[in-house]
C-alpha atoms as a PDB file:
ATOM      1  CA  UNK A   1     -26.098 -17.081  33.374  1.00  0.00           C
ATOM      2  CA  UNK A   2     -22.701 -17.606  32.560  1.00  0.00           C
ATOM      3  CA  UNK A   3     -23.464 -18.868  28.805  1.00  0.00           C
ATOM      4  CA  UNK A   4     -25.236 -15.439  28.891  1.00  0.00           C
ATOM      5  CA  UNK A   5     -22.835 -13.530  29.621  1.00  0.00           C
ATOM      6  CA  UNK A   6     -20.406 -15.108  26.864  1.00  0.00           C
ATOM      7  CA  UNK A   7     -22.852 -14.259  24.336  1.00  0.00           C
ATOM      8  CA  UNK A   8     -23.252 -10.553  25.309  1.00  0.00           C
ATOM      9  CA  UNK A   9     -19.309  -9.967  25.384  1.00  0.00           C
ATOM     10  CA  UNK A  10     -18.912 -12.278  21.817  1.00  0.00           C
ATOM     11  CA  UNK A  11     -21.072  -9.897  20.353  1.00  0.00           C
ATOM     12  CA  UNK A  12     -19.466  -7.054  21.991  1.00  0.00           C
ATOM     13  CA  UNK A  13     -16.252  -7.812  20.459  1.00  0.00           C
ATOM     14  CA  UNK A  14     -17.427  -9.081  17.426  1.00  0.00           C
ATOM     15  CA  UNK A  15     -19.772  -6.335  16.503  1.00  0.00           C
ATOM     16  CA  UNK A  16     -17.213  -3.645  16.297  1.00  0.00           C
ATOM     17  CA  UNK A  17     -14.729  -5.634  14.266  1.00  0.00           C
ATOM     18  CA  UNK A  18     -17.177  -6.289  11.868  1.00  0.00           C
ATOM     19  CA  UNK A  19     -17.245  -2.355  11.448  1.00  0.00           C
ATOM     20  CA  UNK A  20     -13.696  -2.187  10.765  1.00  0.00           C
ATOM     21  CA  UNK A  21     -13.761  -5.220   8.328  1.00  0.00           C
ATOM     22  CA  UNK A  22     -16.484  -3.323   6.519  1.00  0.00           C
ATOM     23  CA  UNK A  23     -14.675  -0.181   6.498  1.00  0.00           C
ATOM     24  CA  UNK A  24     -11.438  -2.004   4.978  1.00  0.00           C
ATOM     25  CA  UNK A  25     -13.325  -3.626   2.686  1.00  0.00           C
ATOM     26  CA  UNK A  26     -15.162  -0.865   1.516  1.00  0.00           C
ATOM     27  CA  UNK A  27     -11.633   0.602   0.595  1.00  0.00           C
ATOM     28  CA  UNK A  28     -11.303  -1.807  -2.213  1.00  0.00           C
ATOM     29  CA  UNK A  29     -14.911  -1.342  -3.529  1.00  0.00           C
ATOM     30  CA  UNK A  30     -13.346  -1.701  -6.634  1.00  0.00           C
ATOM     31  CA  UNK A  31     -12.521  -5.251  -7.195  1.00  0.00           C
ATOM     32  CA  UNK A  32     -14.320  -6.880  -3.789  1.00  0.00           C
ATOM     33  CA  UNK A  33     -12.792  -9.416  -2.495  1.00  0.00           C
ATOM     34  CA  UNK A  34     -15.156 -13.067  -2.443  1.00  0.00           C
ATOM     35  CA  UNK A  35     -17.074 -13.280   1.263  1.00  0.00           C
ATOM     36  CA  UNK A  36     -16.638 -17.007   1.930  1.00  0.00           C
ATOM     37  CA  UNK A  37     -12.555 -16.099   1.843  1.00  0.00           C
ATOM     38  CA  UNK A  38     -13.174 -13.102   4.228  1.00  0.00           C
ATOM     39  CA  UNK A  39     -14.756 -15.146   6.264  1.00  0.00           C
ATOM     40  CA  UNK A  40     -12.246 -17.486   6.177  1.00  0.00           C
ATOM     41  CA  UNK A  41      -9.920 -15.246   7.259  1.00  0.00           C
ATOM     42  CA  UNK A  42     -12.005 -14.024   9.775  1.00  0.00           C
ATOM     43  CA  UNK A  43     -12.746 -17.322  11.399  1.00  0.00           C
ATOM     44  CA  UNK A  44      -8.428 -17.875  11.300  1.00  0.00           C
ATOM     45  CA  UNK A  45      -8.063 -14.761  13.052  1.00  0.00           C
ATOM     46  CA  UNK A  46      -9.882 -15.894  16.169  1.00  0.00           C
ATOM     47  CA  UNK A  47      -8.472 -19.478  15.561  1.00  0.00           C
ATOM     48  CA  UNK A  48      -5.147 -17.975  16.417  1.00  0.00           C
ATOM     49  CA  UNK A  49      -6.790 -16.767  19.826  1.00  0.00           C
ATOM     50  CA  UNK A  50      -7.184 -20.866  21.461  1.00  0.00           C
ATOM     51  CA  UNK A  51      -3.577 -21.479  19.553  1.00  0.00           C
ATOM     52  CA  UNK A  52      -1.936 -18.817  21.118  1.00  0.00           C
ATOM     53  CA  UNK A  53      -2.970 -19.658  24.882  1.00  0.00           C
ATOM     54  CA  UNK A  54      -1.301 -22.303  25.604  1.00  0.00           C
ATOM     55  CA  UNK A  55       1.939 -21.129  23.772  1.00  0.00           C
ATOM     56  CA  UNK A  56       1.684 -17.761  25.992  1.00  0.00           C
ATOM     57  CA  UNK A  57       0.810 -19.786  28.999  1.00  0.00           C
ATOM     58  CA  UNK A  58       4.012 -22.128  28.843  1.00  0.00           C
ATOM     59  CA  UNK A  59       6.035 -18.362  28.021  1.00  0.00           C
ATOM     60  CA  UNK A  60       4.484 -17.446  31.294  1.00  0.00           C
ATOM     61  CA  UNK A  61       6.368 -20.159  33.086  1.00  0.00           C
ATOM     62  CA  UNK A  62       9.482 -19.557  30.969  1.00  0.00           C
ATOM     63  CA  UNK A  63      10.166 -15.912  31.167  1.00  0.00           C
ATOM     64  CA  UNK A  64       9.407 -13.437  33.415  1.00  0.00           C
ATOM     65  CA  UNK A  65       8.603  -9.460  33.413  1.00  0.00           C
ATOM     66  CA  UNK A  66       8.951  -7.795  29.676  1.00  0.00           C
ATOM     67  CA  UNK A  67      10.770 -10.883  28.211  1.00  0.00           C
ATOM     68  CA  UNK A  68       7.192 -12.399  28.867  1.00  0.00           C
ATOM     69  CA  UNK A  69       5.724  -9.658  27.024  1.00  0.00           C
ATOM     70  CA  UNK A  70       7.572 -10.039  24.033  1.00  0.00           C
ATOM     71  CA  UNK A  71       7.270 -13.784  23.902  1.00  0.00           C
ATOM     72  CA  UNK A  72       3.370 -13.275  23.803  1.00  0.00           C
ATOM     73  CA  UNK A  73       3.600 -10.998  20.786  1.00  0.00           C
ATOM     74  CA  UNK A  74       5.994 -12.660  19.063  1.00  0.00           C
ATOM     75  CA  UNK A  75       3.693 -16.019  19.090  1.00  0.00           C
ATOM     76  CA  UNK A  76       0.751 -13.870  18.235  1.00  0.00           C
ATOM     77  CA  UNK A  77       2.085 -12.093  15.248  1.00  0.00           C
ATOM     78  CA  UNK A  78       3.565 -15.046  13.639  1.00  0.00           C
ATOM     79  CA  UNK A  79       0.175 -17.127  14.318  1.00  0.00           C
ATOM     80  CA  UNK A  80      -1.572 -14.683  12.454  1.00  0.00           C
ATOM     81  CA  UNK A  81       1.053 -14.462   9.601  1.00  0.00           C
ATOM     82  CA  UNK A  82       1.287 -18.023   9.366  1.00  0.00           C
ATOM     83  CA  UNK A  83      -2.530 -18.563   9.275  1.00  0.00           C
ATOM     84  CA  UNK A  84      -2.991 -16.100   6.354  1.00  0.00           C
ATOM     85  CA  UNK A  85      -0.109 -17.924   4.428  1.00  0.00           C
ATOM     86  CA  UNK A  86      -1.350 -21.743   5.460  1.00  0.00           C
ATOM     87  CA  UNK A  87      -5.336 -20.760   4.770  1.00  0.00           C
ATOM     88  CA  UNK A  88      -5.747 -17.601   2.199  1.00  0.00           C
ATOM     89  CA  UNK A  89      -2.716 -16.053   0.344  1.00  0.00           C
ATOM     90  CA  UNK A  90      -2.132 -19.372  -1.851  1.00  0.00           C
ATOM     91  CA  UNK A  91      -5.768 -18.580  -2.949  1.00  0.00           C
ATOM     92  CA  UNK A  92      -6.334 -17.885  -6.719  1.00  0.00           C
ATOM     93  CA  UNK A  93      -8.552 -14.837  -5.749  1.00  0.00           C
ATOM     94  CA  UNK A  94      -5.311 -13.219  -3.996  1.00  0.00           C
ATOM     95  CA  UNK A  95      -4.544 -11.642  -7.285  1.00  0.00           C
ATOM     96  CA  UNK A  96      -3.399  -8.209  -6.686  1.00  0.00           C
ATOM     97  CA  UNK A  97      -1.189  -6.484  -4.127  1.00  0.00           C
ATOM     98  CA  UNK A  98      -3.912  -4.821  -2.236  1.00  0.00           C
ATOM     99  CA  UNK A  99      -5.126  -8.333  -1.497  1.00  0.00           C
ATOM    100  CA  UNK A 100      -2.450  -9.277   1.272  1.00  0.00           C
ATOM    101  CA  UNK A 101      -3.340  -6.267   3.119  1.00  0.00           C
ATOM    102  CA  UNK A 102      -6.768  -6.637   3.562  1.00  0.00           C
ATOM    103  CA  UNK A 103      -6.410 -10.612   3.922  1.00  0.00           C
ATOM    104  CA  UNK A 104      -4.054  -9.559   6.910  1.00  0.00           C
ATOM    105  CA  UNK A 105      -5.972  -7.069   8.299  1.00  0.00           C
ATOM    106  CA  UNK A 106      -9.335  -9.400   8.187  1.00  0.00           C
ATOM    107  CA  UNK A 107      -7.202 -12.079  10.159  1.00  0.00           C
ATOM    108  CA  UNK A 108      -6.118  -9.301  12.879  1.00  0.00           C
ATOM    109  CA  UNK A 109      -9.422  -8.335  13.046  1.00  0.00           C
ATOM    110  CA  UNK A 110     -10.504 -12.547  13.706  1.00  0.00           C
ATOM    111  CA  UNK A 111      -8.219 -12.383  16.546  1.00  0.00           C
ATOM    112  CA  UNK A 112      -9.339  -8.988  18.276  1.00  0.00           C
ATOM    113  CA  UNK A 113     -13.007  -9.971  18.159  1.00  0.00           C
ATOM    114  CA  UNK A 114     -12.390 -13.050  20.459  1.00  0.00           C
ATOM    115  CA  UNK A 115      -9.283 -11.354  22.732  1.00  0.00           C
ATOM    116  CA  UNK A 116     -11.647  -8.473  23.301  1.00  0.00           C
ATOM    117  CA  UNK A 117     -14.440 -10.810  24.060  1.00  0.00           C
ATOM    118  CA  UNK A 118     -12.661 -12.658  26.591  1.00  0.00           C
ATOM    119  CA  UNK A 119     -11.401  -9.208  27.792  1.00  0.00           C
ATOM    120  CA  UNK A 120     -15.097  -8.355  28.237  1.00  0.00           C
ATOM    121  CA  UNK A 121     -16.626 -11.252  29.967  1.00  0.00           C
ATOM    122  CA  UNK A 122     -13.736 -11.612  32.685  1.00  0.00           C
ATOM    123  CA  UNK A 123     -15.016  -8.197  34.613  1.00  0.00           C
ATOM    124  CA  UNK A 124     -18.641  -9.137  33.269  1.00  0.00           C
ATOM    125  CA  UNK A 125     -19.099 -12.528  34.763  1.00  0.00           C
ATOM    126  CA  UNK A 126     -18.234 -10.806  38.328  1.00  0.00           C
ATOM    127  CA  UNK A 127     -20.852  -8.032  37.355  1.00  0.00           C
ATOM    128  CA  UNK A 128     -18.398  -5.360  36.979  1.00  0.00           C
ATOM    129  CA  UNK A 129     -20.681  -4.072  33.929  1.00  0.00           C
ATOM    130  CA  UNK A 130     -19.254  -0.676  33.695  1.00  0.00           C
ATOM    131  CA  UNK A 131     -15.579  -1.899  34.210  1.00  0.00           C
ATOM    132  CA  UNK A 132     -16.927  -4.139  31.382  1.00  0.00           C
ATOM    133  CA  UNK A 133     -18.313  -1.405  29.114  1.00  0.00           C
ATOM    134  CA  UNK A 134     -14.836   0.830  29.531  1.00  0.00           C
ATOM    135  CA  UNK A 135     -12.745  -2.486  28.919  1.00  0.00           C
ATOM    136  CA  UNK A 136     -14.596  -2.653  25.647  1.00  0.00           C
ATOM    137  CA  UNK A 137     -14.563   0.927  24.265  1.00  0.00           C
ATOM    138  CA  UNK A 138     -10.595   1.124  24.975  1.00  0.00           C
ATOM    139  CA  UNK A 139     -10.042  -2.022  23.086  1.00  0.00           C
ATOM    140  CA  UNK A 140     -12.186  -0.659  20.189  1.00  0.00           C
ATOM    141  CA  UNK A 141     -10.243   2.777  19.556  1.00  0.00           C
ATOM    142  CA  UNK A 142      -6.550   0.966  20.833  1.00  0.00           C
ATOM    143  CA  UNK A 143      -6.131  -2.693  20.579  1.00  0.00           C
ATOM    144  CA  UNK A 144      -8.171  -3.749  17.698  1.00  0.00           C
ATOM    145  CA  UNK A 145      -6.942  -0.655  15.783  1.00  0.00           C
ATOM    146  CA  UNK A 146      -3.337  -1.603  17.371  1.00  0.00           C
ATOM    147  CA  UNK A 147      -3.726  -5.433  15.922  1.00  0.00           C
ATOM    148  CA  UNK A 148      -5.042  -3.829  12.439  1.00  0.00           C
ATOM    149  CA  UNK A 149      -1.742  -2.022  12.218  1.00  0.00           C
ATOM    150  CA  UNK A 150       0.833  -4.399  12.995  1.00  0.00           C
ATOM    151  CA  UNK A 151      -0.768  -7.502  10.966  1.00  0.00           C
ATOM    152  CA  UNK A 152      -1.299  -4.108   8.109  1.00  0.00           C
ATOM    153  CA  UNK A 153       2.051  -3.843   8.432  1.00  0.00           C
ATOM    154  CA  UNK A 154       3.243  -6.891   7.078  1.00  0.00           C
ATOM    155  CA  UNK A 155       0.495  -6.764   4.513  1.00  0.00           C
ATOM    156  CA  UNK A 156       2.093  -3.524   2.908  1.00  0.00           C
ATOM    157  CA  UNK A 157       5.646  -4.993   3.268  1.00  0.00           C
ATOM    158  CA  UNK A 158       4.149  -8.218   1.275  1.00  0.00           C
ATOM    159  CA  UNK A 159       2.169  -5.959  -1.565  1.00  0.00           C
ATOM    160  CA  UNK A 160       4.884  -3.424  -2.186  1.00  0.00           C
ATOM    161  CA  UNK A 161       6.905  -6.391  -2.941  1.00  0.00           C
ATOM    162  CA  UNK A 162       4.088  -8.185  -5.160  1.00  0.00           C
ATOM    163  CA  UNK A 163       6.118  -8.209  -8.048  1.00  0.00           C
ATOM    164  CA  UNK A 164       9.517  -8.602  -7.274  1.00  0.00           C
ATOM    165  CA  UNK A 165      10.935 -12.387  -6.680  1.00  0.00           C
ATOM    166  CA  UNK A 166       9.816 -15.005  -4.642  1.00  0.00           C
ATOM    167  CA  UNK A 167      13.561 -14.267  -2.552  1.00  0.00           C
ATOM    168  CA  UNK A 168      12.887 -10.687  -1.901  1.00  0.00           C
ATOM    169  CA  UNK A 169       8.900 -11.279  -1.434  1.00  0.00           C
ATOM    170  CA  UNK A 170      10.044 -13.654   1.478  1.00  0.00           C
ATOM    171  CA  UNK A 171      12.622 -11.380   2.852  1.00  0.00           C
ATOM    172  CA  UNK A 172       9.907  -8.457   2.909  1.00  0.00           C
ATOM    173  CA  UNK A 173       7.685 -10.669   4.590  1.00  0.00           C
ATOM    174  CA  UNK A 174      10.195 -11.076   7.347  1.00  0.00           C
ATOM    175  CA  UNK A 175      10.721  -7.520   7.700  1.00  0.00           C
ATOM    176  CA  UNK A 176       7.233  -6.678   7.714  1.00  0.00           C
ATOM    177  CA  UNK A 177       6.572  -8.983  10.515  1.00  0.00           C
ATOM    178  CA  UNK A 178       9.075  -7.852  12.186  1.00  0.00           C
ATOM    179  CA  UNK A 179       8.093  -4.330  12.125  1.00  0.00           C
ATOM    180  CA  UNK A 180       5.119  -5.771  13.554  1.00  0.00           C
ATOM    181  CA  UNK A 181       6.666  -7.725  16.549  1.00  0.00           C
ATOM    182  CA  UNK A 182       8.284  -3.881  17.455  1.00  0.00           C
ATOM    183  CA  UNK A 183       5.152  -1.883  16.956  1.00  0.00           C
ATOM    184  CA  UNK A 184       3.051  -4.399  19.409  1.00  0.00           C
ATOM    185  CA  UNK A 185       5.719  -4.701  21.575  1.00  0.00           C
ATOM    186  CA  UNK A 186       6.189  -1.062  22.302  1.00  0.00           C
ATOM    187  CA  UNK A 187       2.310  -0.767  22.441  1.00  0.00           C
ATOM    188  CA  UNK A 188       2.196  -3.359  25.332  1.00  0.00           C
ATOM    189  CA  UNK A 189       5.267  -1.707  27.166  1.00  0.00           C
ATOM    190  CA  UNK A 190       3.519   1.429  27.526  1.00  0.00           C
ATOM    191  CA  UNK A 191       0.205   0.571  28.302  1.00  0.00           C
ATOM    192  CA  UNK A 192       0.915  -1.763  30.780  1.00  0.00           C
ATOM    193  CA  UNK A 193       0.406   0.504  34.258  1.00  0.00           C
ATOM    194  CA  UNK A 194      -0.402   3.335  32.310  1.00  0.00           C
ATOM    195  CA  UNK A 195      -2.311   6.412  33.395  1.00  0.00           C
ATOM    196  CA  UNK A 196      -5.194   8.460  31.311  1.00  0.00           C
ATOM    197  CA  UNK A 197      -2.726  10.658  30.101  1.00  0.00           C
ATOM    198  CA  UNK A 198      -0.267   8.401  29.192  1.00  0.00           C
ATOM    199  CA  UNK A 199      -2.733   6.345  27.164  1.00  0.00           C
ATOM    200  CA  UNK A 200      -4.357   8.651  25.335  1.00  0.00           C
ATOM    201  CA  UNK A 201      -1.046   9.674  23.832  1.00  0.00           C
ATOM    202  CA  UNK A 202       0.095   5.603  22.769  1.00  0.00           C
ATOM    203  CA  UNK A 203      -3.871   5.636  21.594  1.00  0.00           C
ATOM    204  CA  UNK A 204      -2.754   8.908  19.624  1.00  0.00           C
ATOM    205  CA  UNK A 205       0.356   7.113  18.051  1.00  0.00           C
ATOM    206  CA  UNK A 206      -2.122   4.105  16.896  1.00  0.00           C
ATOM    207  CA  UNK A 207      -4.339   6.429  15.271  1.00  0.00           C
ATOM    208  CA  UNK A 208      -1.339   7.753  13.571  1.00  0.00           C
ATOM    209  CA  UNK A 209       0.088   4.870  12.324  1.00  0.00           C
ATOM    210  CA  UNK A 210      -3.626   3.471  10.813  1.00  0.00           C
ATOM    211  CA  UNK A 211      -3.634   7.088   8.942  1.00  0.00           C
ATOM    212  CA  UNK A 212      -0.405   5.891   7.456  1.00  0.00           C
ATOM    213  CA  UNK A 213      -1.704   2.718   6.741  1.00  0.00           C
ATOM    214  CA  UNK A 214      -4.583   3.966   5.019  1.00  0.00           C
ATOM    215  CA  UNK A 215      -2.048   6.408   2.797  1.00  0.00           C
ATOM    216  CA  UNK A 216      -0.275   3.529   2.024  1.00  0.00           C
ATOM    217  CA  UNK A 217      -3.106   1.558   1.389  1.00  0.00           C
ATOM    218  CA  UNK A 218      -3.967   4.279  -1.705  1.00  0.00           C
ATOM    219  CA  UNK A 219      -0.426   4.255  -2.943  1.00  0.00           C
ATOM    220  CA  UNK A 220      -0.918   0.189  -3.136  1.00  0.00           C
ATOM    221  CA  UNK A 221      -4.063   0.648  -4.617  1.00  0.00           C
ATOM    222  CA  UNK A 222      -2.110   2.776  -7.601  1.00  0.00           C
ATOM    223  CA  UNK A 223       0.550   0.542  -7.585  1.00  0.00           C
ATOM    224  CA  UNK A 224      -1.746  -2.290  -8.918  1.00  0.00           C
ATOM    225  CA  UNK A 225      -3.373   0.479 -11.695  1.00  0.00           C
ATOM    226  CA  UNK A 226       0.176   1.411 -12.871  1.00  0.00           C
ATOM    227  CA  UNK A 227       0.901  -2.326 -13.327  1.00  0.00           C
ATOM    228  CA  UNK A 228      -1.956  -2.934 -15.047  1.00  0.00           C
ATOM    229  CA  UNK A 229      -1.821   0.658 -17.459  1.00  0.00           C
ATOM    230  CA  UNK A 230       1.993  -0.600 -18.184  1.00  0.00           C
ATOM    231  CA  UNK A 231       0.893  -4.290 -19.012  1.00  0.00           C
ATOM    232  CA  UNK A 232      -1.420  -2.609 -21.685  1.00  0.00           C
ATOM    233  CA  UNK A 233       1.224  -0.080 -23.266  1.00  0.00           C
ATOM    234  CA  UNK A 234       3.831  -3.221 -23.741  1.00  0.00           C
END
């Protein structure tokens, strides 16, 4: 019964990030990226989930109240940054500056399908089915989307530096990840012992920062066309 219930929340958390790695990917229709290193990416993602555990569990010992908290993100967001860089961006296909953001945003998406699938069976394997259900369809519209925009957000500091040196590439990396310890953090802080009213607004601040992601997804997008028209005319 138990291996049953594993399977229903694995699908339940893998299901809808396979809708947001199709919408991503469906962003750069234009040159697609190859599905063996998507799924490679994908499979490092929720890699970083069993990694981070026991890293998070010795924090837990460490540390106490938000120190805790911060430890836990901090070992999250550089698992996921340093999986992309060990397994995908030294890849041939990584060819263009959009590349790093979806790569990163495929990995985040890895690592919310299992966290949201452990998320789900806890409540499910005491038959708390609708505490289950809930669990699932907050982590869909805030977590996943949260993960998507902090590992995005070291994917845009990594393409709008595509073509400057190797020096400031590294230093925008750093920045960029960062950025994404802060945003995480801050998402944590607030939800933790939140009310309905309270999370709907962090949700709202998500959503806001993914609409910036996606604008600055299109001005990566023409940063790569520019490139390429000014290659031509020299």
């Amino acid at each position: 019964m138990e291996s049953t219930h594993f399977a229903i929340a694995f699908l339940a958390g893998l299901i809808p990030a396979l809708f947001w790695v199709w919408f991503w990917l469906r962003e750069d229709c234009r040159k697609p990226e190859p599905y063996f290193l998507i799924a490679i990416s994908f499979i490092a993602g929720m890699a970083v989930v069993p990694m981070a555990l026991p890293l998070q569990k010795i924090a837990l010992e460490l540390y106490s109240g938000a120190n805790v908290m911060v430890v836990w993100v901090i070992v999250e967001e550089l698992l996921k940054y340093a999986v992309a860089l060990a397994l995908v961006f030294w890849n041939r296909e990584v060819d263009e500056p959009i590349d790093l953001v979806i790569y990163m945003i495929v990995v985040a998406l890895g690592f919310a399908a299992l966290e949201n699938a452990l998320f789900i069976f806890n409540p499910l394997v005491l038959g708390e089915y609708m505490n289950s259900a809930i669990t699932g369809s907050f982590r869909f519209l805030g977590s996943t989307l949260l993960h998507v925009l902090a590992s995005g957000t070291v994917g845009v500091a990594l393409a709008l530096s595509y073509y400057r040196s190797r020096s400031f590439q590294v230093f925008a990396g750093t920045v960029g990840l960062f950025l994404a310890i802060v945003l995480h953090a801050l998402f944590n802080f607030f939800i933790m012992d939140a009310n309905g009213e309270t999370i709907l607004t962090v949700f709202l601040f998500v959503w806001m920062g993914i609409i910036l992601l996606f604008l600055l997804f299109e001005k990566i997008k023409l940063l790569e066309q520019n490139h390429n028209l000014h290659q031509k005319l020299s």
